[in-house]
N, C-alpha and C. Protein backbone atom coordinates (compact mmCIF):
# COMPACT_ATOMS: atom_id res chain seq x y z
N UNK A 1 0.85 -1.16 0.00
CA UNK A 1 0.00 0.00 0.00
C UNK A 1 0.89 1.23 0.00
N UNK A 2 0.32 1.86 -1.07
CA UNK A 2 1.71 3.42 -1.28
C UNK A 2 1.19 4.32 -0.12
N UNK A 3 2.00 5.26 0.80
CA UNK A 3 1.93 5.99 1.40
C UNK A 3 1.66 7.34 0.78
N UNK A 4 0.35 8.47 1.21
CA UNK A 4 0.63 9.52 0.43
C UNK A 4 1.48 10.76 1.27
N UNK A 5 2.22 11.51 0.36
CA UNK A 5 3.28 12.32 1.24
C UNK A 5 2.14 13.12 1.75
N UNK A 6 2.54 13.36 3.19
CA UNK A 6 1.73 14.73 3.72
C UNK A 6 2.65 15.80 4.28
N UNK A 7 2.30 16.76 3.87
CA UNK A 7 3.66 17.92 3.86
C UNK A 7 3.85 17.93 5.29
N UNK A 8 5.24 18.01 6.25
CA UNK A 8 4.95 17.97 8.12
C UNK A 8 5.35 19.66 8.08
N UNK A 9 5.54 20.23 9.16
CA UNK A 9 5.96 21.69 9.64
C UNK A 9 7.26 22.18 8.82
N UNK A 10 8.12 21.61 8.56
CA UNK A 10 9.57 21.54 7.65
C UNK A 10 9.45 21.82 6.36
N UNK A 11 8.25 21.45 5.71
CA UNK A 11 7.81 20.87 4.35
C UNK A 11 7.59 21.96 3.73
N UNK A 12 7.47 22.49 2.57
CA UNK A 12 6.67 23.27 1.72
C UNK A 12 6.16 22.94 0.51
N UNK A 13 5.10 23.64 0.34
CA UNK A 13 4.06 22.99 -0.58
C UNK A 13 3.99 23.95 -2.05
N UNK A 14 4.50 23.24 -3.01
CA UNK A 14 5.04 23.74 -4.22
C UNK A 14 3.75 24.70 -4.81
N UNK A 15 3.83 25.57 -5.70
CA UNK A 15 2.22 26.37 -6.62
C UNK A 15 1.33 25.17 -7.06
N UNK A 16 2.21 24.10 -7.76
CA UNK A 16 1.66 23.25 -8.69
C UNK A 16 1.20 21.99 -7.36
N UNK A 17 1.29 22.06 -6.61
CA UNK A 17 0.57 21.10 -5.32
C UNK A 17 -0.98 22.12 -5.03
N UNK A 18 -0.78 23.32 -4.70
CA UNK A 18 -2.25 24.08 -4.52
C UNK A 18 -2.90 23.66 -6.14
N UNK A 19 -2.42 24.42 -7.08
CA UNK A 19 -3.55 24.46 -8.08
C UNK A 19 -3.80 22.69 -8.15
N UNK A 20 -3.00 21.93 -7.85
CA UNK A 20 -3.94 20.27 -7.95
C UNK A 20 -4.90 20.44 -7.39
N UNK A 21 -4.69 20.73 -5.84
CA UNK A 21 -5.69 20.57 -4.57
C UNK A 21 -6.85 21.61 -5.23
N UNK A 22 -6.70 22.65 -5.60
CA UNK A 22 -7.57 23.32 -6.13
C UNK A 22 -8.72 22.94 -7.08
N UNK A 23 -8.33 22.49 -8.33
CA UNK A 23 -8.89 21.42 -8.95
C UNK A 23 -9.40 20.21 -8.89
N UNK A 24 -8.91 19.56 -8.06
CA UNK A 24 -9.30 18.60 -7.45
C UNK A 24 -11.20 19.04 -6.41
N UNK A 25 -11.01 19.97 -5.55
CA UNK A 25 -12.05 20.95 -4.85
C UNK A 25 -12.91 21.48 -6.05
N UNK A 26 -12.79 21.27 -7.54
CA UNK A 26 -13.60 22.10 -7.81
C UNK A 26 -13.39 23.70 -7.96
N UNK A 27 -12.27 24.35 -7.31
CA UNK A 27 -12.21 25.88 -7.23
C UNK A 27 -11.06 25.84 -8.44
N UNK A 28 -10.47 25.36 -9.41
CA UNK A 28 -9.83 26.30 -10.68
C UNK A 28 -8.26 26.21 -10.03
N UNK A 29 -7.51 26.19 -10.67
CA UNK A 29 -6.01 26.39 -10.47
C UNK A 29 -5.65 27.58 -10.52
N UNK A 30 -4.07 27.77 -10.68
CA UNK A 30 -4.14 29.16 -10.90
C UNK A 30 -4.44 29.81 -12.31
N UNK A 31 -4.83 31.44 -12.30
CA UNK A 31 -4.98 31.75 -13.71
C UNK A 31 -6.75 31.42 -14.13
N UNK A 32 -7.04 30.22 -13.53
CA UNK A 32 -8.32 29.37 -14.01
C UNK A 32 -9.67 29.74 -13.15
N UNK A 33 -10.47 30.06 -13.74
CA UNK A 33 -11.99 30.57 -12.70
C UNK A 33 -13.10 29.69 -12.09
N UNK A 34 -12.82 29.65 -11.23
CA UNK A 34 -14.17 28.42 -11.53
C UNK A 34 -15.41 28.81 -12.19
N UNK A 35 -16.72 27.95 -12.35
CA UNK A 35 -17.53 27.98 -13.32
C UNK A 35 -18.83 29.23 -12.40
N UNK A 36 -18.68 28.89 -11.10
CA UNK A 36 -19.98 29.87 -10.36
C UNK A 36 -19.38 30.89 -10.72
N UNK A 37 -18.03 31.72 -10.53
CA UNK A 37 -17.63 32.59 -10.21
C UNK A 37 -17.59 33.35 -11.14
N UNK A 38 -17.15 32.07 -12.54
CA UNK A 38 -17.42 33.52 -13.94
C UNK A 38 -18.90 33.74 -14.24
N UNK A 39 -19.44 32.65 -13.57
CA UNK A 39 -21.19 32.89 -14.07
C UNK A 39 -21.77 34.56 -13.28
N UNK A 40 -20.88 34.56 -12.11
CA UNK A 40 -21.59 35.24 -10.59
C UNK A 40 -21.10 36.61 -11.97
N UNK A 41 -19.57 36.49 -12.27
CA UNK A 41 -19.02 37.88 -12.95
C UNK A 41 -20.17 38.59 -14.22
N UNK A 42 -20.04 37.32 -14.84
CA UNK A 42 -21.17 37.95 -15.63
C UNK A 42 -22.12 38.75 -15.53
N UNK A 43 -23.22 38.17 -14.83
CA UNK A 43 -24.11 38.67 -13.95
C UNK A 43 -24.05 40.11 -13.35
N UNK A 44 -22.88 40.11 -12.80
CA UNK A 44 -22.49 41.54 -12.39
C UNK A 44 -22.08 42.59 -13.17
N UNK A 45 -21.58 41.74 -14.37
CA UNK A 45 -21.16 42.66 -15.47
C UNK A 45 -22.13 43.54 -16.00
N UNK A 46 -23.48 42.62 -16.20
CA UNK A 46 -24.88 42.82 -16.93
C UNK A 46 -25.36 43.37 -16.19
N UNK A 47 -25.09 43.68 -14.84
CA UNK A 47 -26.06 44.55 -14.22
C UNK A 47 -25.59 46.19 -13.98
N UNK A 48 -24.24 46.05 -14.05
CA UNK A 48 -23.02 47.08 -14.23
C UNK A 48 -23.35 47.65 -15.89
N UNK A 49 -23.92 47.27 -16.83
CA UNK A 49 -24.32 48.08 -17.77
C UNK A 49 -25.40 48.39 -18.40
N UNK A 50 -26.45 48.13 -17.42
CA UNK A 50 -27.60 48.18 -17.04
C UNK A 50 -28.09 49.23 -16.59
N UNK A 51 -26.60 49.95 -15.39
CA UNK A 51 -27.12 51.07 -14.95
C UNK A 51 -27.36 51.92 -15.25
N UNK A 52 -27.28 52.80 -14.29
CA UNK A 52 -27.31 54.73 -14.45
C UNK A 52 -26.17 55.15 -15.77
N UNK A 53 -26.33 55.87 -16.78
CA UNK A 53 -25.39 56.20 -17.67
C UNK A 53 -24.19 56.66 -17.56
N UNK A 54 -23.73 57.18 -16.35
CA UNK A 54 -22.82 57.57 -15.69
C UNK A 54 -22.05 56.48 -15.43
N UNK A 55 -22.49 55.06 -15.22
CA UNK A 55 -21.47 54.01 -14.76
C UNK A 55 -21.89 53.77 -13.43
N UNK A 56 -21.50 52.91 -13.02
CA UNK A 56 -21.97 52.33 -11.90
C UNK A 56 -21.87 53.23 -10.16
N UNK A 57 -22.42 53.91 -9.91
CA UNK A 57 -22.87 54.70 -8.68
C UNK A 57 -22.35 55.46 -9.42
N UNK A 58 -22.61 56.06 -10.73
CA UNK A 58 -22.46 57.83 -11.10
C UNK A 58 -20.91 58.30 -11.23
N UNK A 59 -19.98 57.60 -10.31
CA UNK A 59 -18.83 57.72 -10.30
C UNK A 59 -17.75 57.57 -11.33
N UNK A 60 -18.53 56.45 -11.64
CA UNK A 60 -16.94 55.87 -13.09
C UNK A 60 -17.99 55.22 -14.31
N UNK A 61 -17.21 56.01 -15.26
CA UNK A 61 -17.42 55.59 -16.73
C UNK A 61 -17.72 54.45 -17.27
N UNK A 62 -18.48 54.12 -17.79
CA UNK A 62 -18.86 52.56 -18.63
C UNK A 62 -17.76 52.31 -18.77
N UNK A 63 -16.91 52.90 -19.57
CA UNK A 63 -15.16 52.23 -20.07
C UNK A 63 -14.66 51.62 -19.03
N UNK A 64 -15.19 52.29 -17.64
CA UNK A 64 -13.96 51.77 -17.23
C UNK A 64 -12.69 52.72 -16.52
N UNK A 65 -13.10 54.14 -17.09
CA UNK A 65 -12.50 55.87 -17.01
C UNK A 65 -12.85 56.20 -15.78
N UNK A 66 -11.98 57.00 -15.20
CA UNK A 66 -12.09 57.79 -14.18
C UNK A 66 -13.32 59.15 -14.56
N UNK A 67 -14.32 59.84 -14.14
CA UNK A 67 -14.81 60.72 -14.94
C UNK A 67 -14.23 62.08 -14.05
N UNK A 68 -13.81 62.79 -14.55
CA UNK A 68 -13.49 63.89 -14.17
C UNK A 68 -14.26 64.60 -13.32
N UNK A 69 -14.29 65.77 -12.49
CA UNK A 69 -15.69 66.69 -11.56
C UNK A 69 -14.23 67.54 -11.17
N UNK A 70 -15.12 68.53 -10.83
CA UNK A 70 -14.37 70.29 -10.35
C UNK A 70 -14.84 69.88 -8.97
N UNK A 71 -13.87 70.93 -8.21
CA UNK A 71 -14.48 70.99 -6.85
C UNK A 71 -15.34 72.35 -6.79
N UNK A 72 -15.74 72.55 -5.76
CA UNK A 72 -16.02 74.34 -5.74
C UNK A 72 -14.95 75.31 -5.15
N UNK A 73 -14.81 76.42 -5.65
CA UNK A 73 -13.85 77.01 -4.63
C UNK A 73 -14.06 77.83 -3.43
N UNK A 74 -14.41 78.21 -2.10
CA UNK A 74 -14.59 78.85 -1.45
C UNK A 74 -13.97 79.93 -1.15
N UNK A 75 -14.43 81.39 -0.54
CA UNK A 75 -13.92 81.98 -0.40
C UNK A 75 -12.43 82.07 1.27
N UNK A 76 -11.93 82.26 1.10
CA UNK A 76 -11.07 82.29 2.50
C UNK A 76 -11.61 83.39 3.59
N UNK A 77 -11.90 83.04 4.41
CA UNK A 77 -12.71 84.02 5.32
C UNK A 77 -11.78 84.27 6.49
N UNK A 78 -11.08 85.87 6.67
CA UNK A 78 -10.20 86.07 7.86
C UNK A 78 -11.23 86.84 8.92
N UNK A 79 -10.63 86.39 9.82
CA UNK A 79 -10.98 86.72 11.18
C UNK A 79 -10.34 87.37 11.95
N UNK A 80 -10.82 88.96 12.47
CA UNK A 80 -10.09 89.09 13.38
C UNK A 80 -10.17 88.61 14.95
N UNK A 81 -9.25 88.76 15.63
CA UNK A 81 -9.10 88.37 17.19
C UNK A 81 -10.18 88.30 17.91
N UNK A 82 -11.24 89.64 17.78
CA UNK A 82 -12.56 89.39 18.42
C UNK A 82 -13.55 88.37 17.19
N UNK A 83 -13.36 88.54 15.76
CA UNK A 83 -14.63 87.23 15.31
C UNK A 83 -13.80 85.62 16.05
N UNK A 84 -12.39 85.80 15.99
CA UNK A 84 -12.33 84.50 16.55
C UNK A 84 -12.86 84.08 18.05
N UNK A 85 -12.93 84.87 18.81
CA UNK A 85 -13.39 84.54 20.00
C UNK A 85 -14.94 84.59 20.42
N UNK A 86 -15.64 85.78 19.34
CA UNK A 86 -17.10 85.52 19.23
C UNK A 86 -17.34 84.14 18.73
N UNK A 87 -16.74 83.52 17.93
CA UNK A 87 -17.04 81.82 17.67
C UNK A 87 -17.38 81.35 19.09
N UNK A 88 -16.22 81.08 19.89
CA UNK A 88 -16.49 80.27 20.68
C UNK A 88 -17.38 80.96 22.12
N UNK A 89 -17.72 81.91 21.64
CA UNK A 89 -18.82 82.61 23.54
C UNK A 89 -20.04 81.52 23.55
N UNK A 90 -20.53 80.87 22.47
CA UNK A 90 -21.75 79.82 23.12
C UNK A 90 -21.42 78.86 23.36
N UNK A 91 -19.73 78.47 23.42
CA UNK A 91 -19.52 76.96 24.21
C UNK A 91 -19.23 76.64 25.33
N UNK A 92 -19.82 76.00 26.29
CA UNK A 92 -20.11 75.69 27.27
C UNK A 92 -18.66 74.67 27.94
N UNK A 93 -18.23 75.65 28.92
CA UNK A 93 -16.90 74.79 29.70
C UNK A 93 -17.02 74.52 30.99
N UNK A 94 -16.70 73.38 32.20
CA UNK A 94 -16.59 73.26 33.18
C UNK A 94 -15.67 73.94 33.96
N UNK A 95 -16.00 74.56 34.53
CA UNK A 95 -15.00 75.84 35.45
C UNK A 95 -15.11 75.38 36.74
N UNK A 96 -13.85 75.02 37.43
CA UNK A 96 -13.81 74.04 38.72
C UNK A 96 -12.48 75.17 39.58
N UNK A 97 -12.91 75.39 41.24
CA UNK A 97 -12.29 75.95 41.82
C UNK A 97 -11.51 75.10 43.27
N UNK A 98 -10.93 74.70 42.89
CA UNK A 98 -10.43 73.21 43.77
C UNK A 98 -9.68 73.88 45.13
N UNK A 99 -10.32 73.83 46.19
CA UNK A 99 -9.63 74.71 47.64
C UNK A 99 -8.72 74.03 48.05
N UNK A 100 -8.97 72.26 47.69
CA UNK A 100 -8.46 71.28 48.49
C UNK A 100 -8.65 69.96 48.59
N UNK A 101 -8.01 68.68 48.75
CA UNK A 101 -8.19 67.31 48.28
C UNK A 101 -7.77 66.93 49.34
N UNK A 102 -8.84 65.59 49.50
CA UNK A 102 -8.51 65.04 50.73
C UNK A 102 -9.11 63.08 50.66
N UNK A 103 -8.94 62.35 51.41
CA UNK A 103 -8.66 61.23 50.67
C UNK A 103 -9.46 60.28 52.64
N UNK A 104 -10.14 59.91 52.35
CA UNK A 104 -11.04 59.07 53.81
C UNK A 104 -11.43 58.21 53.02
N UNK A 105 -11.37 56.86 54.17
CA UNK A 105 -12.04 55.68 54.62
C UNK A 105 -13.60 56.01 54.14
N UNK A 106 -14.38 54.61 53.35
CA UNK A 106 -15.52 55.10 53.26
C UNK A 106 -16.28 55.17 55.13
N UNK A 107 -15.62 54.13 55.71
CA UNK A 107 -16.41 54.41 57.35
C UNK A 107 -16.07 56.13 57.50
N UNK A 108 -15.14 56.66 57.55
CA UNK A 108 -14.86 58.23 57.98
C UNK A 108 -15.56 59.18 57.35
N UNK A 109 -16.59 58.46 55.83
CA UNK A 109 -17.44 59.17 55.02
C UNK A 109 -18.93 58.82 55.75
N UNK A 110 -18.61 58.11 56.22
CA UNK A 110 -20.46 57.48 56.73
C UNK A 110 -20.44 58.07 57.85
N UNK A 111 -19.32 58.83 59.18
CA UNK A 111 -19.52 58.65 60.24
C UNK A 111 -19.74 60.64 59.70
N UNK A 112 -19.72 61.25 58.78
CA UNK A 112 -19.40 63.16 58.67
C UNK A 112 -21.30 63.01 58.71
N UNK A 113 -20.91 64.47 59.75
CA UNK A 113 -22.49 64.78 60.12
C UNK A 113 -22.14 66.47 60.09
N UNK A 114 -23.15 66.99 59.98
CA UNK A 114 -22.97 68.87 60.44
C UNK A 114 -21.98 69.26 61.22
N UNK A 115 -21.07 70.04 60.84
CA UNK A 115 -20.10 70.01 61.93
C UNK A 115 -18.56 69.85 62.14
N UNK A 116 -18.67 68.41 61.16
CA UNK A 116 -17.57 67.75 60.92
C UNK A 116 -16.42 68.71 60.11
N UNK A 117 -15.68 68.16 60.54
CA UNK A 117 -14.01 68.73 59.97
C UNK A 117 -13.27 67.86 58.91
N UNK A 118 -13.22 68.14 58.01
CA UNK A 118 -12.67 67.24 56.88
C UNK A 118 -11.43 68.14 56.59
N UNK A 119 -10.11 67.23 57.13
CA UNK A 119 -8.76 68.28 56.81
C UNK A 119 -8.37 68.20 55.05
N UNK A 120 -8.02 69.13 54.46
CA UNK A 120 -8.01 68.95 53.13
C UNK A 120 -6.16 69.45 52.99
N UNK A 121 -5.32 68.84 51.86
CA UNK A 121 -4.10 68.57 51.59
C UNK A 121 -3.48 70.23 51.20
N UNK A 122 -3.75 71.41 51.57
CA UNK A 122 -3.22 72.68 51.33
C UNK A 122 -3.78 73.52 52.59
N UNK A 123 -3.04 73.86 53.23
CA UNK A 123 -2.59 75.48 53.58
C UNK A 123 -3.56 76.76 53.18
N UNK A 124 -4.13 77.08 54.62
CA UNK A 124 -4.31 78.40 54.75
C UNK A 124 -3.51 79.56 53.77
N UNK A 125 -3.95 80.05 53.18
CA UNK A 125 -3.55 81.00 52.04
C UNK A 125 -2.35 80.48 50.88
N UNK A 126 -2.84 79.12 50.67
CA UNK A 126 -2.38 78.58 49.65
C UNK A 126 -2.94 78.45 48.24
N UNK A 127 -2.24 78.97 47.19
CA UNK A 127 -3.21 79.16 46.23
C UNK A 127 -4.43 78.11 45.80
N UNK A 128 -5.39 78.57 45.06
CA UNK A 128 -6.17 77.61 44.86
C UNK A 128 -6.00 77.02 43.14
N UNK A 129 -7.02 76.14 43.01
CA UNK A 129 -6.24 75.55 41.46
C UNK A 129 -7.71 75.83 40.53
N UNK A 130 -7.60 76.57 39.35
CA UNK A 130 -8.88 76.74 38.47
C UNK A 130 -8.45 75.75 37.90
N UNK A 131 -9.71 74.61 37.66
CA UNK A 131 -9.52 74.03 36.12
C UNK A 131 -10.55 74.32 35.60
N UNK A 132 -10.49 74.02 33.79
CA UNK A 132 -11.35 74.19 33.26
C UNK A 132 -11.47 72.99 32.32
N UNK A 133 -12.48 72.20 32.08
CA UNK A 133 -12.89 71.09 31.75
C UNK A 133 -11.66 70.28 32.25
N UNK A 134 -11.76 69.92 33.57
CA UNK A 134 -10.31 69.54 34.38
C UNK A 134 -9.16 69.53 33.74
N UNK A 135 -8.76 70.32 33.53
CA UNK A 135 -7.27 70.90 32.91
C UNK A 135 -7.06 72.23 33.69
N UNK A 136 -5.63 72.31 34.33
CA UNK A 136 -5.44 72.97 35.63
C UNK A 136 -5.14 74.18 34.56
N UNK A 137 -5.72 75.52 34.45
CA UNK A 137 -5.15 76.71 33.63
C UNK A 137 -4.77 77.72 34.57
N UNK A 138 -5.01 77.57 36.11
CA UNK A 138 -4.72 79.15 36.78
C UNK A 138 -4.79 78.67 38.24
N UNK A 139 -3.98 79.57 38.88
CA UNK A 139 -4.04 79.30 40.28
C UNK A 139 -4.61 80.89 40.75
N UNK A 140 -5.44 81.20 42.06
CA UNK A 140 -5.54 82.09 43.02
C UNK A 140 -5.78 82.12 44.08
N UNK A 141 -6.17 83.46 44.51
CA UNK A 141 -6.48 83.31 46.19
C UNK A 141 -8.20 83.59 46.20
N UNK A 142 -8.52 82.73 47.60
CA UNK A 142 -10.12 83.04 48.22
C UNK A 142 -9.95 84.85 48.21
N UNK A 143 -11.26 85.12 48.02
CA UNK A 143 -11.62 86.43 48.84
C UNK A 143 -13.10 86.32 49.20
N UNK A 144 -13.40 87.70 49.84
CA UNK A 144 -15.17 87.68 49.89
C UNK A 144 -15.66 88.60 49.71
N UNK A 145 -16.40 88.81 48.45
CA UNK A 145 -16.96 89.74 48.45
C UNK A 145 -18.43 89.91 48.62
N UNK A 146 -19.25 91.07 49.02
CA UNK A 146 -20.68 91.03 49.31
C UNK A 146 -21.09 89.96 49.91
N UNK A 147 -20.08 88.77 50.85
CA UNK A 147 -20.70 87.93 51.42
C UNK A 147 -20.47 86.68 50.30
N UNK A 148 -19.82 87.04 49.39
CA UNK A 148 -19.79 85.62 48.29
C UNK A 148 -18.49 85.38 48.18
N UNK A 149 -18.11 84.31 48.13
CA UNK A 149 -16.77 83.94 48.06
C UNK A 149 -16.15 84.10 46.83
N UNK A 150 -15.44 84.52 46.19
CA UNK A 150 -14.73 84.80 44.83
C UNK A 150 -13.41 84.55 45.24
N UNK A 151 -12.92 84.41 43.54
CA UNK A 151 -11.17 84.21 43.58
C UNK A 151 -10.69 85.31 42.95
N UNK A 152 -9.56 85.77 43.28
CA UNK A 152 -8.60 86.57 42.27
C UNK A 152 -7.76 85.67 41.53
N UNK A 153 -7.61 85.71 40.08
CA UNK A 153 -6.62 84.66 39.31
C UNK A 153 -5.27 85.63 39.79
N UNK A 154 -4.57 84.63 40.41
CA UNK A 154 -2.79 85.54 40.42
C UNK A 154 -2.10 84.94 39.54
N UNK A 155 -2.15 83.59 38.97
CA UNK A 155 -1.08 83.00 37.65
C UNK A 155 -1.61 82.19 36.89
N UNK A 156 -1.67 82.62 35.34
CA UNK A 156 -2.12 81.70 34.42
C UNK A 156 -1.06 81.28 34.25
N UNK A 157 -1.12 79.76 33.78
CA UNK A 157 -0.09 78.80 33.23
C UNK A 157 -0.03 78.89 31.93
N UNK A 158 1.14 78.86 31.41
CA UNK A 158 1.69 78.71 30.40
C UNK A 158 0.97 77.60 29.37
N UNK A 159 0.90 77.42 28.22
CA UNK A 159 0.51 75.92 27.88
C UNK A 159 1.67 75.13 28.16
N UNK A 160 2.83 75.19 28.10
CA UNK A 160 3.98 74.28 28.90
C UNK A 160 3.54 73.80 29.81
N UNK A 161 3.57 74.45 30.56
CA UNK A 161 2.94 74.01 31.95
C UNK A 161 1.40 73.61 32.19
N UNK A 162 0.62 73.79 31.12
CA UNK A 162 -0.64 72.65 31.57
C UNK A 162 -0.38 71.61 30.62
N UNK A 163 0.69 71.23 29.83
CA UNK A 163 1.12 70.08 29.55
C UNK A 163 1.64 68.66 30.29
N UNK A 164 2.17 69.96 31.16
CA UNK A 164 3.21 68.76 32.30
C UNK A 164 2.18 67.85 32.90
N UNK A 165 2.44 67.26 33.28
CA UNK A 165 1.80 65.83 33.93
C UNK A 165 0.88 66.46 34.84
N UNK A 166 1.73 67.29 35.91
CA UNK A 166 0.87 68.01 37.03
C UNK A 166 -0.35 68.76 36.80
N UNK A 167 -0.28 69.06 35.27
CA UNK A 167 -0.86 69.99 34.70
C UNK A 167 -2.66 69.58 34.43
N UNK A 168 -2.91 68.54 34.77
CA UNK A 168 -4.03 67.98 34.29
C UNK A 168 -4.37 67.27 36.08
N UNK A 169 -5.97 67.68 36.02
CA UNK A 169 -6.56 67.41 37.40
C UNK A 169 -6.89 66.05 36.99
């Protein structure tokens, strides 16, 4: 009884070993179509000149051609400093005034009632941190005015510096 070779991990399997196996399956060797596939082409061909006169989605030529189209040209529209910033006055940013961070046990969160003292990680007249859509842009100090608490900005950051690592809440 003849043994048939079976290619192991080492082995490689020549073009003319696929297009057998190929043929053999029914699917065509190389170069060669099988019989659904030129039938399926056809089909597609006939329906591809069937279409819209333009070629198939309007885009490309019966031939086969790229069809040419213009773009439009627009005008270039400059802006000065105030139209650029009138753009953005109706977008809406998170403006956060951070006094202080502090870090408890959820029990030390369950036990805070009226009253309670929660020590927070900065210093009495230590600046405070603005972010805006949490991105740290400015530090200042508390004040009070009319009874309302407000800040004075004393230092905007650089964009360098709301790059840095620290720079982001």
């Amino acid at each position: 009884m003849a043994e048939q070779e079976k290619p192991g991990k080492g082995d490689e399997i020549s073009q003319g070993d696929i297009d057998k196996l190929l043929e053999q399956a029914g699917l065509g060797g190389a170069g060669g179509k099988p019989a659904a596939a030129a039938k399926g082409q056809d089909e597609i061909d006939q329906l591809l000149q069937q279409s819209a006169p333009g070629g198939p989605a309007g885009g490309i030529a019966a031939s086969g051609g790229a069809r040419s189209f213009q773009l439009d040209r627009f005008e270039e529209t400059e802006l000065d400093d105030e139209g650029k910033l009138e753009i953005l006055m109706d977008v809406n940013l998170d403006v956060r005034v951070v006094l202080g961070r502090s870090r408890m046990a959820i029990e030390d969160i369950i036990r805070l009632k009226p009253g309670s003292v929660v020590e927070l990680d900065k210093l009495a007249g230590d600046p405070l941190d603005v972010l805006v859509n949490n991105r740290l842009v400015a530090r200042g100090e508390v004040l009070v005015l009319n009874d309302n608490f407000c800040i004075r900005v004393t230092e905007i950051l650089s964009p360098e510096a709301r790059a840095e690592p620290g720079g982001r809440a």
